[in-house]
Every structure is written in structure tokens, then in C-alpha cells.
Protein backbone atom coordinates (compact mmCIF):
# COMPACT_ATOMS: atom_id res chain seq x y z
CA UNK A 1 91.24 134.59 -164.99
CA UNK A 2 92.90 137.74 -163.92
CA UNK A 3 90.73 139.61 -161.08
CA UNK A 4 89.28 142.87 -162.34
CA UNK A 5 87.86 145.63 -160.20
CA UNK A 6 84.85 147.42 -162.43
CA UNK A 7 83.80 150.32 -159.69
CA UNK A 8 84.41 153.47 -160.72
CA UNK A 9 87.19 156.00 -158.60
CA UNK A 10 90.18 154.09 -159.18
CA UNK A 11 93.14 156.19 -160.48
CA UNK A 12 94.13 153.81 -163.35
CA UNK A 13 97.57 152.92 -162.32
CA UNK A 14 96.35 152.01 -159.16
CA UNK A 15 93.51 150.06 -160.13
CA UNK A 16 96.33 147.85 -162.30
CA UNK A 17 98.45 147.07 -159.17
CA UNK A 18 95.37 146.34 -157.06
CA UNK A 19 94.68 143.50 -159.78
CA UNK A 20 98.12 142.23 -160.21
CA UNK A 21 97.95 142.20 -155.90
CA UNK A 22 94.84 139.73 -156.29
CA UNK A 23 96.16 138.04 -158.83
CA UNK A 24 99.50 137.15 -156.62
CA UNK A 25 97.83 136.70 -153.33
CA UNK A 26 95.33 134.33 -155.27
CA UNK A 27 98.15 131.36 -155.67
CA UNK A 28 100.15 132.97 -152.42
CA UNK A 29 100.13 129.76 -149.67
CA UNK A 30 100.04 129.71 -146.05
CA UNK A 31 97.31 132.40 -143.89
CA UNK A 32 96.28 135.23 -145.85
CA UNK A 33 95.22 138.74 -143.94
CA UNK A 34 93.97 142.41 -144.97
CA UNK A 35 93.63 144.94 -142.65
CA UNK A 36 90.82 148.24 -143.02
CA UNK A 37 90.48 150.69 -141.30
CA UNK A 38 86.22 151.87 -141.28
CA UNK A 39 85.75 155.94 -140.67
CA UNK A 40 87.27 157.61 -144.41
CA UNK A 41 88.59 154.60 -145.30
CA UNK A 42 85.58 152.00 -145.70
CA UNK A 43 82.97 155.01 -146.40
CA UNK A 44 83.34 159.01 -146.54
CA UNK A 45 82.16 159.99 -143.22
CA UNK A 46 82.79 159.57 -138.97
CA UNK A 47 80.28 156.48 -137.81
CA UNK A 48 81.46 157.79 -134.21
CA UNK A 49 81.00 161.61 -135.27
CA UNK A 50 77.64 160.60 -136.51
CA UNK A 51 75.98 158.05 -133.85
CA UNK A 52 77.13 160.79 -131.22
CA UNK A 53 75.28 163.14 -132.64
CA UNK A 54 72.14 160.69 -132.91
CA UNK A 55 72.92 159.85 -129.26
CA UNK A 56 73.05 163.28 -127.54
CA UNK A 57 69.91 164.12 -129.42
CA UNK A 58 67.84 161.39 -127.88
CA UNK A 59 69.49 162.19 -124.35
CA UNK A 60 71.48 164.99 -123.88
CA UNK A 61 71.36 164.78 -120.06
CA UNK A 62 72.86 161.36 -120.45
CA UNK A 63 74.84 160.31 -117.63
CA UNK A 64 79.19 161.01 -117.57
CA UNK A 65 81.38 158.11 -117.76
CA UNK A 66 82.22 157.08 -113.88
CA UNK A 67 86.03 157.92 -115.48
CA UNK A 68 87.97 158.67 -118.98
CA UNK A 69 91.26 158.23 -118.52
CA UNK A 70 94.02 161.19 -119.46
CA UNK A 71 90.83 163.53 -118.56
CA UNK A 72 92.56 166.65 -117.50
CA UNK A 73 91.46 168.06 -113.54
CA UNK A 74 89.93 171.07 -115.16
CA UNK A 75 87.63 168.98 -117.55
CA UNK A 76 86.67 166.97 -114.81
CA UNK A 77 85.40 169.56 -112.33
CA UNK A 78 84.08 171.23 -115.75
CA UNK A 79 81.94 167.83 -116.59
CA UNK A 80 81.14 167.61 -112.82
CA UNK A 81 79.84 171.33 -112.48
CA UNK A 82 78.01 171.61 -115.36
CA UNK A 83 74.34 172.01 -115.41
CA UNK A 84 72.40 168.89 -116.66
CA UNK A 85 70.80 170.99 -118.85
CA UNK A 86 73.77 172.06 -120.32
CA UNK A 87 75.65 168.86 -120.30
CA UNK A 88 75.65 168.04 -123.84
CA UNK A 89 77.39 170.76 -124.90
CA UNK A 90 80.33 170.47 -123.11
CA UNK A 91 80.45 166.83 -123.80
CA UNK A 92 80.41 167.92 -127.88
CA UNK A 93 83.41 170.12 -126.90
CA UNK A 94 85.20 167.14 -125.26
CA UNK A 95 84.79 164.64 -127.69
CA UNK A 96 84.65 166.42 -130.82
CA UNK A 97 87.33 169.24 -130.18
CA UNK A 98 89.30 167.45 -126.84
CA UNK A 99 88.71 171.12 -125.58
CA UNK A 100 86.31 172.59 -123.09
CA UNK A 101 83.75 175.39 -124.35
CA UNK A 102 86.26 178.00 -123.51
CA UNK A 103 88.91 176.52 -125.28
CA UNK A 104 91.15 175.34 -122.77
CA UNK A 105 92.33 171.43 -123.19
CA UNK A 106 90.45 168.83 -121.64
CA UNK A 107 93.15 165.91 -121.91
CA UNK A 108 97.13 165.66 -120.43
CA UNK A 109 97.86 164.43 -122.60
CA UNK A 110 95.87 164.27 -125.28
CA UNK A 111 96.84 161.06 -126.64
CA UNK A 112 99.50 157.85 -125.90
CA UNK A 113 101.20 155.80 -128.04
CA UNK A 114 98.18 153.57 -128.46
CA UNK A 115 94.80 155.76 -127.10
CA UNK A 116 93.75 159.14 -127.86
CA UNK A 117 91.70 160.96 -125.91
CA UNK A 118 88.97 162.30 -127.75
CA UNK A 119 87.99 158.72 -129.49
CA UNK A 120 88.39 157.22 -126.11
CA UNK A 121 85.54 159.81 -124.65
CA UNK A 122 83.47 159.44 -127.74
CA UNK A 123 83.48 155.78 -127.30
CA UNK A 124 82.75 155.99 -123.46
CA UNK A 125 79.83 158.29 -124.23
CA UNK A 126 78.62 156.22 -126.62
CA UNK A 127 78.48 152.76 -125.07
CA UNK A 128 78.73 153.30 -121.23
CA UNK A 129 75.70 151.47 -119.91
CA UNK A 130 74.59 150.28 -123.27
CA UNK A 131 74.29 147.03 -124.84
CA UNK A 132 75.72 146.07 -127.77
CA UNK A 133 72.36 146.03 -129.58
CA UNK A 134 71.78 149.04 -128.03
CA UNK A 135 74.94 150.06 -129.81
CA UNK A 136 74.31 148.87 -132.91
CA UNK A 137 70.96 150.52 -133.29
CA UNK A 138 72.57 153.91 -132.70
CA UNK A 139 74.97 152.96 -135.47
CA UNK A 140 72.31 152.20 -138.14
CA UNK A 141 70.90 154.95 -137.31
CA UNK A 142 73.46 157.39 -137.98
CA UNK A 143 74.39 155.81 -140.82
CA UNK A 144 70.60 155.70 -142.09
CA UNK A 145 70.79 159.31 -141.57
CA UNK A 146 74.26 160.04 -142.81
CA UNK A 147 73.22 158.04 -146.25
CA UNK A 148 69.88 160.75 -146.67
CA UNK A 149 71.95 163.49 -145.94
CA UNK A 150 73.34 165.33 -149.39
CA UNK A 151 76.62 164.80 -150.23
CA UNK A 152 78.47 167.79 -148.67
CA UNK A 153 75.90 168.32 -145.75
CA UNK A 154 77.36 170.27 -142.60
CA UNK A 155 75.44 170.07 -139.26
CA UNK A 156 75.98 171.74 -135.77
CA UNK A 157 76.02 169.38 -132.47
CA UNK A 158 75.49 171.22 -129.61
CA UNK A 159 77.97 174.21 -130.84
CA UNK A 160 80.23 172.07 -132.78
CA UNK A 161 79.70 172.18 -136.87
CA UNK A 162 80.84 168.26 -137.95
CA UNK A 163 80.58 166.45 -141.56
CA UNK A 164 76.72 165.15 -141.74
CA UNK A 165 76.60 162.70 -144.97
CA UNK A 166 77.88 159.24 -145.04
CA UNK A 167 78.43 157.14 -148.35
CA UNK A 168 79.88 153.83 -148.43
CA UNK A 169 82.55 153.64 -150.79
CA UNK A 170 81.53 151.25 -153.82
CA UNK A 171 84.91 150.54 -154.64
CA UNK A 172 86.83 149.69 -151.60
CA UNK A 173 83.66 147.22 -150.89
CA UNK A 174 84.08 145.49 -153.74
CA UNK A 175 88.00 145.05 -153.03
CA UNK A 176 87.02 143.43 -150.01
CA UNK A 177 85.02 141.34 -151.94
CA UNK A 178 87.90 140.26 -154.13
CA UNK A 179 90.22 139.88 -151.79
CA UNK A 180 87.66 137.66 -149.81
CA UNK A 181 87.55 135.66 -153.47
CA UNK A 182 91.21 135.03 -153.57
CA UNK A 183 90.66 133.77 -149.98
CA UNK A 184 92.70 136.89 -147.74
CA UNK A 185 90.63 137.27 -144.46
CA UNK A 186 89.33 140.75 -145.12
CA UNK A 187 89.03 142.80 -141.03
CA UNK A 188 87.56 146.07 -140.29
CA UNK A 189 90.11 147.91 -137.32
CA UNK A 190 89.00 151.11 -136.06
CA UNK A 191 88.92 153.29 -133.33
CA UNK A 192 85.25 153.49 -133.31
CA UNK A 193 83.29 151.55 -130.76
CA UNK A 194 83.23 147.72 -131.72
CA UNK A 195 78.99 147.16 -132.01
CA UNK A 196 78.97 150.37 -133.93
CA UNK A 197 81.30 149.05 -136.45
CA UNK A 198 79.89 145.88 -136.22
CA UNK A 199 76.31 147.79 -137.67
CA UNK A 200 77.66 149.86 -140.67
CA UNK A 201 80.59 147.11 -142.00
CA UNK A 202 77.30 144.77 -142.15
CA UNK A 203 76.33 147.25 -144.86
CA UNK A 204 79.43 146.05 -146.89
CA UNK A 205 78.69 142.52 -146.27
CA UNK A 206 81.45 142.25 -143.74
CA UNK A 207 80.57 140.11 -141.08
CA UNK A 208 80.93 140.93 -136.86
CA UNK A 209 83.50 138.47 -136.28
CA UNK A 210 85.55 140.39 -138.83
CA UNK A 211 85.39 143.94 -137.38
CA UNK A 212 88.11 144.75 -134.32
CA UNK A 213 86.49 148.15 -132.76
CA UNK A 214 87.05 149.62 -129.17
CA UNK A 215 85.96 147.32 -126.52
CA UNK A 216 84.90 147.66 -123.05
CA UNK A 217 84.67 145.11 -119.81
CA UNK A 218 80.61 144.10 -119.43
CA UNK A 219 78.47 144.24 -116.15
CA UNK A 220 76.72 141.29 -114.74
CA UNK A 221 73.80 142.52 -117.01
CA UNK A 222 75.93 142.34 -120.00
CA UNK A 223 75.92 146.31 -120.33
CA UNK A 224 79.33 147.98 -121.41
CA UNK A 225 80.43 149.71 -117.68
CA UNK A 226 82.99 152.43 -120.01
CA UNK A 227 86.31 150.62 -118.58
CA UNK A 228 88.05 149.48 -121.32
CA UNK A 229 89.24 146.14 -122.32
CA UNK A 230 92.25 144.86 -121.75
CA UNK A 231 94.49 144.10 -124.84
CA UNK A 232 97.50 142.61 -122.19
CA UNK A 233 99.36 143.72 -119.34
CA UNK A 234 98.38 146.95 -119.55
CA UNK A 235 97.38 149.62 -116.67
CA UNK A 236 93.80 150.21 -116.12
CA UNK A 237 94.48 153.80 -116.24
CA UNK A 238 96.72 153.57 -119.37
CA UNK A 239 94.27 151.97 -122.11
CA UNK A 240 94.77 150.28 -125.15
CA UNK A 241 92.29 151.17 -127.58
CA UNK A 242 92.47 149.79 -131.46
CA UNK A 243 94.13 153.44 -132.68
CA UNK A 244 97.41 153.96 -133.72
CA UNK A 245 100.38 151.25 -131.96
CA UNK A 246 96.99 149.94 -130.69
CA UNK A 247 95.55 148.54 -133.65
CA UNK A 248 98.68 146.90 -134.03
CA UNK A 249 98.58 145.50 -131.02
CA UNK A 250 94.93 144.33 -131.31
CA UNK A 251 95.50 142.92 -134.64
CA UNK A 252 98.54 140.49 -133.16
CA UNK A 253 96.57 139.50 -130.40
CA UNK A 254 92.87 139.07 -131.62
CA UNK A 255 93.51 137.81 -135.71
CA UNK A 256 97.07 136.36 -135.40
CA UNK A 257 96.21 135.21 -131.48
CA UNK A 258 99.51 135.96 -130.01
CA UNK A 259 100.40 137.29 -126.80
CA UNK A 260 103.28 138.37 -124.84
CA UNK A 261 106.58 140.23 -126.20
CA UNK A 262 104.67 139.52 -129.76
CA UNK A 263 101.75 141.84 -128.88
CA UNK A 264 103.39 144.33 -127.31
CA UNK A 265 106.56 144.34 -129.40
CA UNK A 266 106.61 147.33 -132.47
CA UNK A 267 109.75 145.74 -134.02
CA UNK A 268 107.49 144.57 -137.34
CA UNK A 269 110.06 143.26 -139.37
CA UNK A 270 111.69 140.63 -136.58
CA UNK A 271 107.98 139.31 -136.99
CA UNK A 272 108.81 138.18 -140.71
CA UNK A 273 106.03 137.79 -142.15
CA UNK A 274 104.06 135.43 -139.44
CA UNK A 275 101.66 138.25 -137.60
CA UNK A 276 101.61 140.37 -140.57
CA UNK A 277 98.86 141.53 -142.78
CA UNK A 278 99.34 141.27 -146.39
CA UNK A 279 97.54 144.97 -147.39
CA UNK A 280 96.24 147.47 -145.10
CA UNK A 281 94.18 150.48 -146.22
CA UNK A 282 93.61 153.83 -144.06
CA UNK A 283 93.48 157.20 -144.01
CA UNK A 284 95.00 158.94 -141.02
CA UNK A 285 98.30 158.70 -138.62
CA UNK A 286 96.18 156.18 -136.32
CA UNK A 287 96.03 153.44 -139.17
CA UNK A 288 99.97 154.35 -139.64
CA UNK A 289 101.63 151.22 -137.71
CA UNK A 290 98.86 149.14 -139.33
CA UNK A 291 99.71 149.89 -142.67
CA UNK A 292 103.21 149.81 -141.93
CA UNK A 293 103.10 145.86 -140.80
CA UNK A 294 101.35 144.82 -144.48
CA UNK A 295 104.10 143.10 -146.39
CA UNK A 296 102.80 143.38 -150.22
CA UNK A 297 100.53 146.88 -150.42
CA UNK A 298 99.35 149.81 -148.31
CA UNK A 299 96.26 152.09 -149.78
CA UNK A 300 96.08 155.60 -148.33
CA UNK A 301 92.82 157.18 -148.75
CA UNK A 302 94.28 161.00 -149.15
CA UNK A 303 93.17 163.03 -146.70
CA UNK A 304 96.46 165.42 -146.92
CA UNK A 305 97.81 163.98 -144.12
CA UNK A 306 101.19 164.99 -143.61
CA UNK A 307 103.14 161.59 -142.36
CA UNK A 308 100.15 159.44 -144.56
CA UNK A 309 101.27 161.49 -147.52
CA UNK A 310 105.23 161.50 -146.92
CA UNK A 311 105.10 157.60 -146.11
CA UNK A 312 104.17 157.26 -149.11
CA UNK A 313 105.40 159.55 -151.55
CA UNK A 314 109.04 158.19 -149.88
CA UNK A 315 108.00 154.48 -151.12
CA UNK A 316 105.47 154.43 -154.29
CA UNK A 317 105.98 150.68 -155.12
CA UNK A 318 104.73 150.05 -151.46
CA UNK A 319 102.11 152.64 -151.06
CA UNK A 320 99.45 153.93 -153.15
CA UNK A 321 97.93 157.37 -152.52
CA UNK A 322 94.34 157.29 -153.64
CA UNK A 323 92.38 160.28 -153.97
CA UNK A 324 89.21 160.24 -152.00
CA UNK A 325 86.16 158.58 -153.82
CA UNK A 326 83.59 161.27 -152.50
CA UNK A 327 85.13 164.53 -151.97
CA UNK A 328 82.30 167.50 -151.62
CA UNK A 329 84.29 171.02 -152.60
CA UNK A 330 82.76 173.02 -151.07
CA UNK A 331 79.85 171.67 -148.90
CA UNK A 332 76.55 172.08 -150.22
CA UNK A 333 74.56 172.63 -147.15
CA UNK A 334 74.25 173.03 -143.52
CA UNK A 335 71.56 171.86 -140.98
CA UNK A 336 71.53 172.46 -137.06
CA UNK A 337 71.15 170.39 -134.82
């Protein structure tokens, strides 16, 4: 029987290639491996964006990061000399903007090849001296709170106005499911923390030892200490974190478990097809070398990104460019916070 996807959002022609997709990979041999990214891709919405606002309201004197790497000398005297009292704020600034209050930059650079500075922040804010349930509670959390907001909902954090709804989308959920039917290994990659993921992809029945999030090194209490995990070779001080050539990287080494030259290598097609997901799906330039390794289909969630958009206007019988399934014009509310 051919597969059939029945959730509503689909533009038609691309709901028809999606099926004839499932109904190739179902008699396709050998491994077979999708790749999703979570934040606008899984669900409309920032699970990072959110939880840090959940986080800083419960303690906004929370303590820094002992270090964030690419953290410029003017952000870290500004972190240093701030007032505890007025901590949070510049920490918004940092991690939502990658600017101090006054504007000027807080990262040189502001991102690498495979980390970016604000996400890396975020992330450090977020799980620094936490456990992973501690983690994960902050995650269901937001997302508890994101899901009662109303569709369109803007809120303030600490100076800096962010997107306050969440929805899951219904049918990228059940695509998972069907892909998971025709037995391709269906993983979550994202460049929000890994126990926060782990939380909200539970929601679309997507298991933890399917999600690949940003990880950190553990203290002899099992709390995250904010260095990051290593992904090779790499410099302390240089991170790889699962955005851009990093989820790349973290896909070859943690679902295909290679290492060396084949980790660290961005030559995708001298891989053949061995390392290589069969359909990716995301929604901004960090998912980019992701979706580019897929070898049958790439799904762009259209966010009017520019090199998302020309990617794949340049190759339409590889990409699809799918309109966002929740898409608020113009928001409905705001709420402070």
C-alpha cells in the first residue's frame, strides 16, 4: 500500500513526492537515516528562546559561565561588572541579540564554521551546573508554556521582545512517523541544548537516544560544568557544537560512528552514500551542510532565508520549499516579562 500523509499544511505537490519518497525508501536496502532539525523545523517556535526565558525568571542572578568561548574582552568585563541585580539583562542581550545593552558586539567573532556564539551562550546559561533532569524540566516547561500561549504571542525578556507560542507541527510528526514505518532511523539535530531537546521531541514520540543536541563534559556530581564536549580533535577553546559544519560533523560521528578524516572531512560526495542521511529537513543556514549530505530529499521549512531559499530554488527535484505550517501575520499579542 502506498504511504499517505493525511495532516493538513502540505502544499500538494509536495505532499505527492513526500509519498513517492516513502514509498522508495520502503523497499530501499542497506541502513536507512533522516536527519531534523527541532527549533522551526519540528514545531513553530525557539525551545532555547523559550526555556531561557523560563530560566532567568526563576533566577535571574544565576551564576556566569566560568568561560564562553569567542566572548569578546568588552563582554567579559561587561558580564563581570555588572550588578547582580542587573545581571539578567545583559545576559538577554548576549544570548538573544550577541550584543551588549549598548549595542556594541559581544562575540569576535561571532560565529565559526561549526559554533555560533549566541547558541553557544544560550546553551551555557542554560545547563551550566544543571543536570540533565534539571534540564529537561526547564524544557517542558517552556514548552508547556509556549503551547498556552496564543498563536502569535510576543513577550519581553529582560528588554528583549522574542516569539512566546510554541506549536508542534502535526505534519512533520507524522512524517517522522512514516518514515519510522518504512524503517529510516528518524534523529532530531539541533543546536539547542541536548536534555532540552530530549524533553520537547518526547512530545512527538521521538525517543532520547534519537535526539543529537549540544553537549557538555559532566562533574563528578554528574552536573553539566558549561565546557563543551568534544566531537574530535578539536581545541577546547574552538568548540564544536551540533550547528552548521557541526551537525555534520556530529551526525558522522554519533549515528554513522565514524571518526577521523571522516568526521572532520566536508567533502560529502567522496562519502558516497555510506555516512549519509537519506532526507534532512530544516529551516535556517545552520541545518545547511545537513541537508546538503541527504542523498534522496531535503525539506526547507521557509523562513525566507536567503541561501535556504536559493539552494533550493537552484535544484527543485532535490529540495522542497515548504511554507511554514503556523505562520501568525501579524502577532496577536504581547506579554512582558
Amino acid at each position: 500500500m502506498r504511504p499517505r500523509l493525511s495532516a493538513e499544511g502540505w502544499l500538494p505537490s509536495h505532499r505527492h513526492r513526500l509519498e513517492s519518497m516513502l514509498e522508495g525508501l520502503a523497499t530501499a536496502p542497506g541502513r536507512k537515516v533522516a536527519v531534523f532539525d527541532w527549533d522551526n523545523t519540528m514545531m513553530r517556535g525557539d525551545i532555547g528562546d523559550l526555556a531561557l526565558a523560563v530560566a532567568l525568571a526563576q533566577e535571574p542572578e544565576r551564576a556566569l559561565p566560568a568561560d564562553s568561548p569567542w566572548l569578546s574582552d568588552e563582554a567579559r568585563a561587561h558580564l563581570a561588572s555588572a550588578p547582580v541585580a542587573a545581571r539578567a539583562s545583559v545576559v538577554a542581550h548576549v544570548a538573544y541579540r550577541g550584543t551588549l545593552p549598548d549595542g556594541r558586539p559581544a562575540f569576535a567573532p561571532e560565529q565559526t564554521p561549526a559554533y555560533r556564539g549566541t547558541y553557544g551562550f544560550m546553551a551555557q546559561m542554560l545547563c551550566s551546573g544543571r543536570t540533565d533532569d534539571d534540564v529537561r524540566a526547564l524544557g517542558r516547561e517552556a514548552l508547556a508554556r509556549g503551547l498556552r500561549a496564543a498563536v502569535g504571542e510576543r513577550m519581553r525578556v529582560h528588554g528583549i521582545e522574542i516569539e512566546g507560542f510554541a506549536r508542534l507541527y502535526v505534519p512533520m510528526v507524522e512524517l517522522v512517523a512514516a518514515l519510522e514505518a518504512v524503517s529510516v532511523e528518524c534523529f532530531v539535530v539541533s543546536a539547542s541544548p541536548q536534555a532540552l531537546v530530549e524533553a520537547v521531541a518526547a512530545e512527538a514520540r521521538i525517543p532520547a537516544a534519537r535526539v543529537l543536541g549540544v553537549r557538555f563534559e559532566r562533574d563528578a556530581e554528574g552536573r553539566m560544568t558549561g565546557r563543551f564536549a568534544r566531537c574530535g580533535d578539536e581545541a577546547s577553546d574552538a568548540p564544536v557544537m551540533s550547528w552548521k559544519e557541526g551537525k555534520r560533523r556530529w551526525i558522522r560521528r554519533e549515528i554513522f560512528g565514524m571518526a577521523g578524516d571522516a568526521v572532520s572531512s566536508g567533502d560529502a560526495v567522496s562519502l558516497g552514500v555510506v555516512g549519509r542521511p537519506v532526507f534532512g529537513a530544516g529551516d535556517s543556514e545552520g541545518d545547511l551542510p545537513m541537508l546538503d549530505d541527504a542523498t534522496h530529499l531535503r525539506l526547507v521549512l521557509d523562513r525566507e532565508v536567503a541561501c535556504l531559499r536559493a539552494r533550493a530554488l537552484r535544484d527543485p527535484e532535490g529540495w522542497l520549499l515548504q511554507p511554514p505550517f503556523v505562520d501568525p501575520r501579524p502577532a496577536v499579542a504581547f506579554s512582558g516579562g
